[in-house]
Protein backbone atom coordinates (compact mmCIF):
# COMPACT_ATOMS: atom_id res chain seq x y z
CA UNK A 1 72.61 103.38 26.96
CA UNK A 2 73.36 105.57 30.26
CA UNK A 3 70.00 105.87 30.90
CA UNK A 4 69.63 102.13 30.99
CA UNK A 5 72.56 101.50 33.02
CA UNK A 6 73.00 104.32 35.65
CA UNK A 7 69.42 106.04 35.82
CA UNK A 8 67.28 108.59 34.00
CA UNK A 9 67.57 111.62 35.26
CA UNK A 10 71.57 112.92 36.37
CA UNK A 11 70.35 112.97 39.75
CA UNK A 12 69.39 109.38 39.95
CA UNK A 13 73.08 108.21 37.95
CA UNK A 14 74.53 110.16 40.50
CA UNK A 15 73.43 108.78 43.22
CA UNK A 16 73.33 105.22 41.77
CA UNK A 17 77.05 105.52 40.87
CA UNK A 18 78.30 107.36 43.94
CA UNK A 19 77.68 104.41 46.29
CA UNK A 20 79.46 101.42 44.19
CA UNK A 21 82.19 103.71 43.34
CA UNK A 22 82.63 104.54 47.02
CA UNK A 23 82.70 100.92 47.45
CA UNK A 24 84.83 99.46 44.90
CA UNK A 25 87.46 102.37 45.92
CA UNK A 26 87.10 101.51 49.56
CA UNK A 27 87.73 97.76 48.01
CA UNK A 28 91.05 98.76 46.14
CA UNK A 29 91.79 100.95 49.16
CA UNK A 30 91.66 97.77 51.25
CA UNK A 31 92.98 95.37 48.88
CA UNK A 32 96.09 97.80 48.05
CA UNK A 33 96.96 97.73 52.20
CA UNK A 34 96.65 93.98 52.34
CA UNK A 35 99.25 93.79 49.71
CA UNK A 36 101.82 96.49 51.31
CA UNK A 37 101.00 94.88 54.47
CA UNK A 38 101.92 91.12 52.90
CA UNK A 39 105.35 92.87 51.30
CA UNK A 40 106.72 93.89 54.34
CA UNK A 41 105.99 90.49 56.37
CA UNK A 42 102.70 91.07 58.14
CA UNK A 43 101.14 87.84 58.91
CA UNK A 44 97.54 88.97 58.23
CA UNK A 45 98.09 91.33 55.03
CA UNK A 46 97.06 88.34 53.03
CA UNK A 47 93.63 87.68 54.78
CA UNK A 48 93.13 92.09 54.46
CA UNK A 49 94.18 91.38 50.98
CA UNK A 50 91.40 88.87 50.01
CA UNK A 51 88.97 90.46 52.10
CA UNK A 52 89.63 93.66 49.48
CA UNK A 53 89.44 91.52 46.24
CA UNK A 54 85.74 90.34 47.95
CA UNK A 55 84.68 93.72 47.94
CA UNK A 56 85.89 94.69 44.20
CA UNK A 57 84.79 91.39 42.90
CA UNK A 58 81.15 91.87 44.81
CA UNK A 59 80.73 95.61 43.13
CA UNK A 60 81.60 94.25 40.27
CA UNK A 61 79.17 91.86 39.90
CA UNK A 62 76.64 94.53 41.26
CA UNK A 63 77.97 96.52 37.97
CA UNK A 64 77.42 93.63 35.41
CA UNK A 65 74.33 91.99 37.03
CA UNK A 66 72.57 95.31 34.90
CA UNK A 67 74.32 94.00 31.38
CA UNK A 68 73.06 90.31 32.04
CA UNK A 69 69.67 91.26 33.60
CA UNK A 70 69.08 93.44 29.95
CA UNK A 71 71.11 91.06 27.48
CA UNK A 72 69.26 87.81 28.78
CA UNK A 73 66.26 88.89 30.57
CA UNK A 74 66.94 87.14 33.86
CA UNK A 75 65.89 89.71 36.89
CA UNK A 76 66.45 87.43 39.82
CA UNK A 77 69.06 84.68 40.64
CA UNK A 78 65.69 82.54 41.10
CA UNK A 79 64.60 82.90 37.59
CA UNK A 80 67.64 80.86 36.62
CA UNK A 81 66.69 77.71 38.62
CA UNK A 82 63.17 77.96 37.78
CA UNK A 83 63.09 75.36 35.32
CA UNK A 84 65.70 72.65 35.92
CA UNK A 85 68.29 72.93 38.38
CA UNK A 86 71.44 71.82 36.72
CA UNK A 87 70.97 73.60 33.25
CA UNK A 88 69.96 76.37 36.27
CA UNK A 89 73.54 76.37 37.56
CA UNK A 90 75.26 76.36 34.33
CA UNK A 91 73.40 79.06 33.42
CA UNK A 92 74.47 80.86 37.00
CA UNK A 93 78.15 80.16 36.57
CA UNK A 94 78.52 81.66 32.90
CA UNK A 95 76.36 84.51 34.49
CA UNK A 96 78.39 85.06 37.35
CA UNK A 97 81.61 85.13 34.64
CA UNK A 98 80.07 87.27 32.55
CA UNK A 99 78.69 89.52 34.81
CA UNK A 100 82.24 90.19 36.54
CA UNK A 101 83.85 90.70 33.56
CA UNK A 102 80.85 93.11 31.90
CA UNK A 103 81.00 94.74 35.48
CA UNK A 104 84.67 95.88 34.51
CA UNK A 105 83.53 97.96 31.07
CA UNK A 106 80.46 98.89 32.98
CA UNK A 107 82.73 100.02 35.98
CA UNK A 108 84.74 102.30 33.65
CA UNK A 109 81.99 103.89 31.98
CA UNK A 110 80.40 104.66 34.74
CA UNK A 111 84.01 106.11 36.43
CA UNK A 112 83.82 108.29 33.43
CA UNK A 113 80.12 109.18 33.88
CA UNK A 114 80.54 110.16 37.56
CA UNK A 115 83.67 112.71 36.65
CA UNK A 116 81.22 114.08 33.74
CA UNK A 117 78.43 114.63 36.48
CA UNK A 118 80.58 115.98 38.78
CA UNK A 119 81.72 118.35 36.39
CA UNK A 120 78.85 119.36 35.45
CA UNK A 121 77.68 119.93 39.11
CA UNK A 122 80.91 122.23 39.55
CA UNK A 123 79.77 124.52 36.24
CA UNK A 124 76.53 124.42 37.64
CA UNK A 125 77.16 126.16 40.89
């Protein structure tokens, strides 16, 4: 199942995973600021606040577009529409919803992946 999801070889899961966890904790990094920045009264820590939640909610989807792309078969957003247009976006907005939330499970495994690779880079040298 790691294989599927992150890569073949530990090399390519490491790189695959290093970039959208660099960008999902720059994300939480950003959103976390917006909301200290909204506590104390800054006028803009909302707007640095949602522009944080875009980020995580963008990796995310980056995350679970590999569980919907392998449980239904679509590999393009354009597949969906190929046939008719409104059973097309139906089809996009329960893939969008399940793709966020999939992206959370396949967010923590691969969190937990990374740290084993890691380790095993540390033991290694």
């Amino acid at each position: 199942m790691i294989k599927k999801l992150f890569g073949e070889t530990e090399e390519e899961q490491f790189n695959y995973l290093k970039t959208r966890l660099i960008a999902l904790g720059v994300g939480v990094i950003v959103l976390l600021i917006g909301i200290l920045l909204m506590k104390i009264g800054v006028p803009f820590g909302g707007t640095i606040g949602e522009f944080g939640s875009g980020i995580c909610v963008i990796v995310l989807l980056v995350f679970g577009w590999a569980i919907m792309r392998g449980l239904f078969g679509y590999a393009t957003i354009g597949a969906l529409f190929s046939g008719n247009v409104a059973i097309g976006t139906v089809i996009f907005v329960v893939f969008i919803l399940l793709g966020y939330l999939g992206g959370f499970v396949v967010a923590a495994i691969g969190l937990c992946r990374f740290f084993i690779l890691l380790k095993k880079r540390k033991e290694n040298k």
